[in-house]
C-alpha atoms as a PDB file:
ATOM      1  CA  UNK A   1      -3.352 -31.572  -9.838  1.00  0.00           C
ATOM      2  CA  UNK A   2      -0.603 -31.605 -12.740  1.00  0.00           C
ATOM      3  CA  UNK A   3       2.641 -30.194 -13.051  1.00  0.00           C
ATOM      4  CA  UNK A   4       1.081 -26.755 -14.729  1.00  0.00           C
ATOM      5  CA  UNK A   5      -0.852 -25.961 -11.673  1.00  0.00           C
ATOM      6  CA  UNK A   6       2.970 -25.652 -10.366  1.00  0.00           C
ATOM      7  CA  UNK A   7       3.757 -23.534 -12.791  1.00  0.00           C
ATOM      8  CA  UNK A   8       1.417 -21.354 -12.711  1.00  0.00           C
ATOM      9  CA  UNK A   9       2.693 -17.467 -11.644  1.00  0.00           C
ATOM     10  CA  UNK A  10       0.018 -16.399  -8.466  1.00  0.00           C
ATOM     11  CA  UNK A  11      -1.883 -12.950  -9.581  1.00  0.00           C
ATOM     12  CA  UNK A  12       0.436 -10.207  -8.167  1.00  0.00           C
ATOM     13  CA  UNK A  13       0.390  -7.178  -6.166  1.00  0.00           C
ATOM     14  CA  UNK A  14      -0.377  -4.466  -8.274  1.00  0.00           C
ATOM     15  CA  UNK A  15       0.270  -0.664  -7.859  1.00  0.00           C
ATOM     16  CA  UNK A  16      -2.092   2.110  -9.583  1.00  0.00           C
ATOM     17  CA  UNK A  17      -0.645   5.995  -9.555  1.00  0.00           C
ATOM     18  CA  UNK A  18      -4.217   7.204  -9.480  1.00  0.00           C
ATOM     19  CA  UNK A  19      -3.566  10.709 -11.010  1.00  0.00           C
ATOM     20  CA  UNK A  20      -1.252   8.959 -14.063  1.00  0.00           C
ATOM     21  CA  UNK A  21      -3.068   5.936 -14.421  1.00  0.00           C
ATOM     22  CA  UNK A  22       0.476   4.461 -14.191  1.00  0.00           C
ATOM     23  CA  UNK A  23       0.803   0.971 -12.765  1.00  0.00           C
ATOM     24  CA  UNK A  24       3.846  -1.424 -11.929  1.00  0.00           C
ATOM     25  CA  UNK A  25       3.272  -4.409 -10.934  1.00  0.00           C
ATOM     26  CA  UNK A  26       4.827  -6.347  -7.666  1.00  0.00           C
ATOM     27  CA  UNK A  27       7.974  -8.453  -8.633  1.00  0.00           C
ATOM     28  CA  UNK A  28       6.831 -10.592  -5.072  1.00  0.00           C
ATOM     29  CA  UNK A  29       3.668 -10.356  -3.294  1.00  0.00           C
ATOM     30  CA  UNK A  30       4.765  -8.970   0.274  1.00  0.00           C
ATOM     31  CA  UNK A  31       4.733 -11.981   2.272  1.00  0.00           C
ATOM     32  CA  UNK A  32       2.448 -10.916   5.041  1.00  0.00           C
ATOM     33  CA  UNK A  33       0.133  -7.763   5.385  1.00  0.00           C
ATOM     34  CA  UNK A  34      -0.846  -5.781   8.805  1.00  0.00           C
ATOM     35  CA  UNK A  35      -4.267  -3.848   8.344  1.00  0.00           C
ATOM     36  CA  UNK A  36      -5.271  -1.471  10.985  1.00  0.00           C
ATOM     37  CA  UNK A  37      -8.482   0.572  11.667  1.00  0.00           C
ATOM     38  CA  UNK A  38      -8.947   2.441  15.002  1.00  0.00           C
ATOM     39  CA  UNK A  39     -12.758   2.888  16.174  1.00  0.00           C
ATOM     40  CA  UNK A  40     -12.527   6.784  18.259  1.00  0.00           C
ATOM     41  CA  UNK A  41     -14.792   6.544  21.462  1.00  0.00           C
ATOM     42  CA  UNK A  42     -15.110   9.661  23.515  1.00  0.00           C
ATOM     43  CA  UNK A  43     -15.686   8.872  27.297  1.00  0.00           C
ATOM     44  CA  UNK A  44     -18.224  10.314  29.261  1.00  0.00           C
ATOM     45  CA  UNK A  45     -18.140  10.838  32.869  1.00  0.00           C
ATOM     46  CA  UNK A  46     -20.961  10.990  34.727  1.00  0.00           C
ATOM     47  CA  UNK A  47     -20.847  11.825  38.572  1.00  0.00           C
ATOM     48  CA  UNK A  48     -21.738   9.182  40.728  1.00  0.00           C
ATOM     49  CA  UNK A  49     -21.929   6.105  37.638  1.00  0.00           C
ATOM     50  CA  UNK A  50     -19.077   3.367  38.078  1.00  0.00           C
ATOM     51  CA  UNK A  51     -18.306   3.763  34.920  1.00  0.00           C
ATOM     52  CA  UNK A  52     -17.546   5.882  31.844  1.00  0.00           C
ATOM     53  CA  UNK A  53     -19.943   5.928  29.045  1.00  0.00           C
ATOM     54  CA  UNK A  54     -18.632   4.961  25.727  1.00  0.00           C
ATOM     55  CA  UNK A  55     -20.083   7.295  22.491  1.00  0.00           C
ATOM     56  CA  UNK A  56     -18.832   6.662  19.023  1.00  0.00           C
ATOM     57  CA  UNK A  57     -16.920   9.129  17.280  1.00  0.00           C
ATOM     58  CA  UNK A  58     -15.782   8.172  14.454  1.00  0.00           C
ATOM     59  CA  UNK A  59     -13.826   5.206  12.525  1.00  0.00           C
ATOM     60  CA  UNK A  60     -10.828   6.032  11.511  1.00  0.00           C
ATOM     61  CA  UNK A  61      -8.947   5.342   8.396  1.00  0.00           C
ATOM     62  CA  UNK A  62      -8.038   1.792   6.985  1.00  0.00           C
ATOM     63  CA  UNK A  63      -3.902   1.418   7.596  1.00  0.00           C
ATOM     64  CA  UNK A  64      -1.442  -1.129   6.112  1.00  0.00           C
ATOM     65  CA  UNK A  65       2.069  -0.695   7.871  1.00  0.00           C
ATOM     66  CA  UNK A  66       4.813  -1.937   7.146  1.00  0.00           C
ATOM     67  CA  UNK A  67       4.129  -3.425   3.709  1.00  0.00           C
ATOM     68  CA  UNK A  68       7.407  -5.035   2.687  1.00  0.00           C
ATOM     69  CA  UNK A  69       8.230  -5.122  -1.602  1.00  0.00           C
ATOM     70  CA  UNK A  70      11.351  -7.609  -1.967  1.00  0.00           C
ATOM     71  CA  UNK A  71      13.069  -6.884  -4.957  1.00  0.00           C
ATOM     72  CA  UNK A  72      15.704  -8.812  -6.633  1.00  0.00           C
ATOM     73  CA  UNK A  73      17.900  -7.903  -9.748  1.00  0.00           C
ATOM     74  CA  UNK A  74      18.285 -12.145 -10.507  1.00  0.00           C
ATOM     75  CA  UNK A  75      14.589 -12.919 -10.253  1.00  0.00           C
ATOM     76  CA  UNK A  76      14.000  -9.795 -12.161  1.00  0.00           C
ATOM     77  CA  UNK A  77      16.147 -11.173 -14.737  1.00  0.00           C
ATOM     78  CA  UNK A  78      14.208 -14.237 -15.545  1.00  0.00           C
ATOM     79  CA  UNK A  79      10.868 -12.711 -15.560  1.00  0.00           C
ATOM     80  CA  UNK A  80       9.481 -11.767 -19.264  1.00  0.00           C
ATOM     81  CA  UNK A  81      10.032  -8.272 -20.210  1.00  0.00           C
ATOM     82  CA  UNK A  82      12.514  -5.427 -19.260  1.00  0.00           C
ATOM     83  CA  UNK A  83      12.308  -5.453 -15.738  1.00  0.00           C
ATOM     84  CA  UNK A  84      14.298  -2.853 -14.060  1.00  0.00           C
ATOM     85  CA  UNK A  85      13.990  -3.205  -9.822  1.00  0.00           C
ATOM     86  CA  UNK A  86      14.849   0.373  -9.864  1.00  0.00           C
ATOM     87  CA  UNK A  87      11.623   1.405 -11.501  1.00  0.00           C
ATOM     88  CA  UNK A  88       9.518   0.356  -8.784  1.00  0.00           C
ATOM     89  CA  UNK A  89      11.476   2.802  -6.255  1.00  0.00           C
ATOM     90  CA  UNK A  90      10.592   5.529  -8.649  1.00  0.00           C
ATOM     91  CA  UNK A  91       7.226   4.687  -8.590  1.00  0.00           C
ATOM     92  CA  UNK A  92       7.033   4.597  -4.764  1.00  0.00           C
ATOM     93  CA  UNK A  93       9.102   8.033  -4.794  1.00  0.00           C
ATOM     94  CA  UNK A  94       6.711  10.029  -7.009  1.00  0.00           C
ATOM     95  CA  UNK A  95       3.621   8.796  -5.110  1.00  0.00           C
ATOM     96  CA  UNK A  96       5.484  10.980  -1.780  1.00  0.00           C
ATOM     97  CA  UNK A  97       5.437  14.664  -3.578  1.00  0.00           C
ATOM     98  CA  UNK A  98       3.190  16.520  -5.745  1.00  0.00           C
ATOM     99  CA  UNK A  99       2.882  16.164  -9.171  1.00  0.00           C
ATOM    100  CA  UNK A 100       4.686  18.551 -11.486  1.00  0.00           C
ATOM    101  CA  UNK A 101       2.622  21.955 -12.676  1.00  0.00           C
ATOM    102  CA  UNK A 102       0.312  21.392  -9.459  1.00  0.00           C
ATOM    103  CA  UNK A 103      -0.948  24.408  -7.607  1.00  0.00           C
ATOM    104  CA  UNK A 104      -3.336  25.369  -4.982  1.00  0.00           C
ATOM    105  CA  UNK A 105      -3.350  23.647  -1.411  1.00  0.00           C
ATOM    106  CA  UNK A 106      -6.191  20.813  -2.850  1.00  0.00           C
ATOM    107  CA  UNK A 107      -4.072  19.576  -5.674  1.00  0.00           C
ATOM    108  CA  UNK A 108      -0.414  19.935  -4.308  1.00  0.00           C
ATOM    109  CA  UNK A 109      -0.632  17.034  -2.319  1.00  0.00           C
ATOM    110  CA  UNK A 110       1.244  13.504  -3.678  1.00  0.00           C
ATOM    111  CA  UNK A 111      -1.095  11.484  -5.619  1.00  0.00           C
ATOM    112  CA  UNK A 112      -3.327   8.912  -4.568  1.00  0.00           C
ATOM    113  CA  UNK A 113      -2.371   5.179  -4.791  1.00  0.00           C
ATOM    114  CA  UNK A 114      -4.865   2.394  -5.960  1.00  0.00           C
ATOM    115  CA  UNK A 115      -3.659  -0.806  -3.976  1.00  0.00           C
ATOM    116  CA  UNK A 116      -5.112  -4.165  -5.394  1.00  0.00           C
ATOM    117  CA  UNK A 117      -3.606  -7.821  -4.242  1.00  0.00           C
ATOM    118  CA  UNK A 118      -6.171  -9.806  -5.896  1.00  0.00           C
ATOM    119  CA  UNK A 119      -8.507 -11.929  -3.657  1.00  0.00           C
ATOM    120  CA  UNK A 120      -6.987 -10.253  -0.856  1.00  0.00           C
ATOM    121  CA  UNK A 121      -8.027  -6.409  -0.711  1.00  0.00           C
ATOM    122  CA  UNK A 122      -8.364  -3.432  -3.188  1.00  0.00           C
ATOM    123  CA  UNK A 123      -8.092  -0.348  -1.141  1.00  0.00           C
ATOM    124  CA  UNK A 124      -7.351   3.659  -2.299  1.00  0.00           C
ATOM    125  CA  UNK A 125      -5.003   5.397  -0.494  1.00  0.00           C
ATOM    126  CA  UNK A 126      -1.876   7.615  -0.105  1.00  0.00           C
ATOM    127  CA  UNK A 127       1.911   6.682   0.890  1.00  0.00           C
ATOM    128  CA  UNK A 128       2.491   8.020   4.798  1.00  0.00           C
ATOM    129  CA  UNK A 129       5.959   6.348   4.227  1.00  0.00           C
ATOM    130  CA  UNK A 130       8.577   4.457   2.771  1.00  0.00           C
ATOM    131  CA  UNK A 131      11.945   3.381   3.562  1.00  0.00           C
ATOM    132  CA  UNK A 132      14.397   1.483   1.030  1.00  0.00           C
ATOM    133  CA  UNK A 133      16.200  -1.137   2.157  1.00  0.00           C
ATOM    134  CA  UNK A 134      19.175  -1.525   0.206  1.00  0.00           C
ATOM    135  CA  UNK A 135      20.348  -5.606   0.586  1.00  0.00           C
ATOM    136  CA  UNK A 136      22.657  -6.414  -1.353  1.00  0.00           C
ATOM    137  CA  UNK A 137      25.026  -4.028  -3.667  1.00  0.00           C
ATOM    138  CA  UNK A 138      27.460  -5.173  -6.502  1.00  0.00           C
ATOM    139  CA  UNK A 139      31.115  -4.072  -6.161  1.00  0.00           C
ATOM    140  CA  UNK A 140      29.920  -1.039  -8.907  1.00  0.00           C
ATOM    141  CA  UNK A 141      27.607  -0.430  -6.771  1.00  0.00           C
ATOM    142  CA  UNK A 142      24.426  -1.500  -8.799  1.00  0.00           C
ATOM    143  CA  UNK A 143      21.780  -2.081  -6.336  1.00  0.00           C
ATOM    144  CA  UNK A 144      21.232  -6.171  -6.515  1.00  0.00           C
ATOM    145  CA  UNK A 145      18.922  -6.803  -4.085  1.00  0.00           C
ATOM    146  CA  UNK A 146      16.637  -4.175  -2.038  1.00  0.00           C
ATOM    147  CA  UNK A 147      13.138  -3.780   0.310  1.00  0.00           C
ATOM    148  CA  UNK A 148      10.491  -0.926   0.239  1.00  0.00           C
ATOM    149  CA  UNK A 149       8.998  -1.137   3.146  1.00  0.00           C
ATOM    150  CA  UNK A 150       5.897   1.251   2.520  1.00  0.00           C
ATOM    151  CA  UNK A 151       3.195   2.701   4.477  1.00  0.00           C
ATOM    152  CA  UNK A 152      -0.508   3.241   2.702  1.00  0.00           C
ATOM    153  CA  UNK A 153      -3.206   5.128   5.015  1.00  0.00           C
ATOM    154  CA  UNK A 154      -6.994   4.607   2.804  1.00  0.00           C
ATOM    155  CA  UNK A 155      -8.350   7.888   1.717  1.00  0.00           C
ATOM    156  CA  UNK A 156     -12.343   7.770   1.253  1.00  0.00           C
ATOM    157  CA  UNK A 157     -14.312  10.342  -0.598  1.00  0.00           C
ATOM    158  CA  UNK A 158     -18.026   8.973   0.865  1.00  0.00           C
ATOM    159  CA  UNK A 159     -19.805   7.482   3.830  1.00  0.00           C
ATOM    160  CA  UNK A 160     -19.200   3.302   4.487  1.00  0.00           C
ATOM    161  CA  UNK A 161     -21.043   1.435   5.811  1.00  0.00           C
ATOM    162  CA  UNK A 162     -21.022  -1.502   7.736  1.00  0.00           C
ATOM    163  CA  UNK A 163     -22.975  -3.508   5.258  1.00  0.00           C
ATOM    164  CA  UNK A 164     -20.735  -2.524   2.234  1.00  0.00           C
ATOM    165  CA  UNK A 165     -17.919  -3.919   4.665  1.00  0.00           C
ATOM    166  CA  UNK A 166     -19.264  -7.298   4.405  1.00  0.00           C
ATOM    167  CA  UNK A 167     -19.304  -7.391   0.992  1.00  0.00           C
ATOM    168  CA  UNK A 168     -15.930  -6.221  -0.057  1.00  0.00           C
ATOM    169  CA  UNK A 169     -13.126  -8.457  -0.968  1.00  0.00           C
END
């Protein structure tokens, strides 16, 4: 392997605002990812058994807790482009209200988010929270260095199955 495998930037985190169709793209890849998904059971008792019966309810939805965005005004710098750290707390903002001119109790609810880390998962979803981590602040008070640590719970609009499961990236 050469030197330009080394330099070669990773694919990156990318985030979709699904009613915009307006992206931004991770400055870092979070460096780890927790993905949750609770199978609902209800317990049956039946008199005189030594046990309780398990049915299936349901699966519940896909999580990913936690997710941690590092941003850095001095990387930022470097990279090609404008890059503004603030913009990606904007975009994490608007995806927590509804958009503007919304009504009826459907379509006031914050827009969906598109999560895709390539090779590593592509899942639709919405924002259950975010925090902002403010790091490191200049003297002026410019914001140098800061965390989102962000919340996604998957939204799906049809039936999975277990098969499709096996397939997915």
């Amino acid at each position: 392997m050469g030197i330009e495998h080394a330099m070669v930037r990773p694919p990156r985190c990318l985030l979709v605002n699904v009613t915009t169709g307006e992206s931004i793209e991770c400055l870092f890849n979070p460096t780890q990812l927790s993905e949750k998904v609770q199978v609902n059971w209800n317990r049956l008792t039946v008199p005189g058994l030594s046990h309780q019966v398990l049915q299936f309810q349901s699966t519940g939805n896909r999580q990913l807790s936690g997710v941690e965005f590092y941003l850095d005004r001095f990387f930022a710098a470097e990279q090609p482009g404008d890059v503004d750290i603030l913009d990606f707390r904007a975009f994490l903002r608007a995806l927590t209200v509804a958009p503007e001119g919304t009504e009826g109790v459907a379509s006031t609810a914050p827009p969906r988010v598109l999560v895709i880390w390539p090779e590593v998962l592509t899942v639709e979803a919405v924002v259950t929270a975010v925090e902002f981590q403010y790091r490191q602040v200049a003297v002026d008070g410019t914001v140098l260095v800061y965390a989102a640590v962000v919340s996604f719970e998957e939204i799906l609009d049809a039936r999975v199955t277990s098969e499709q499961l096996r397939e997915e990236v």
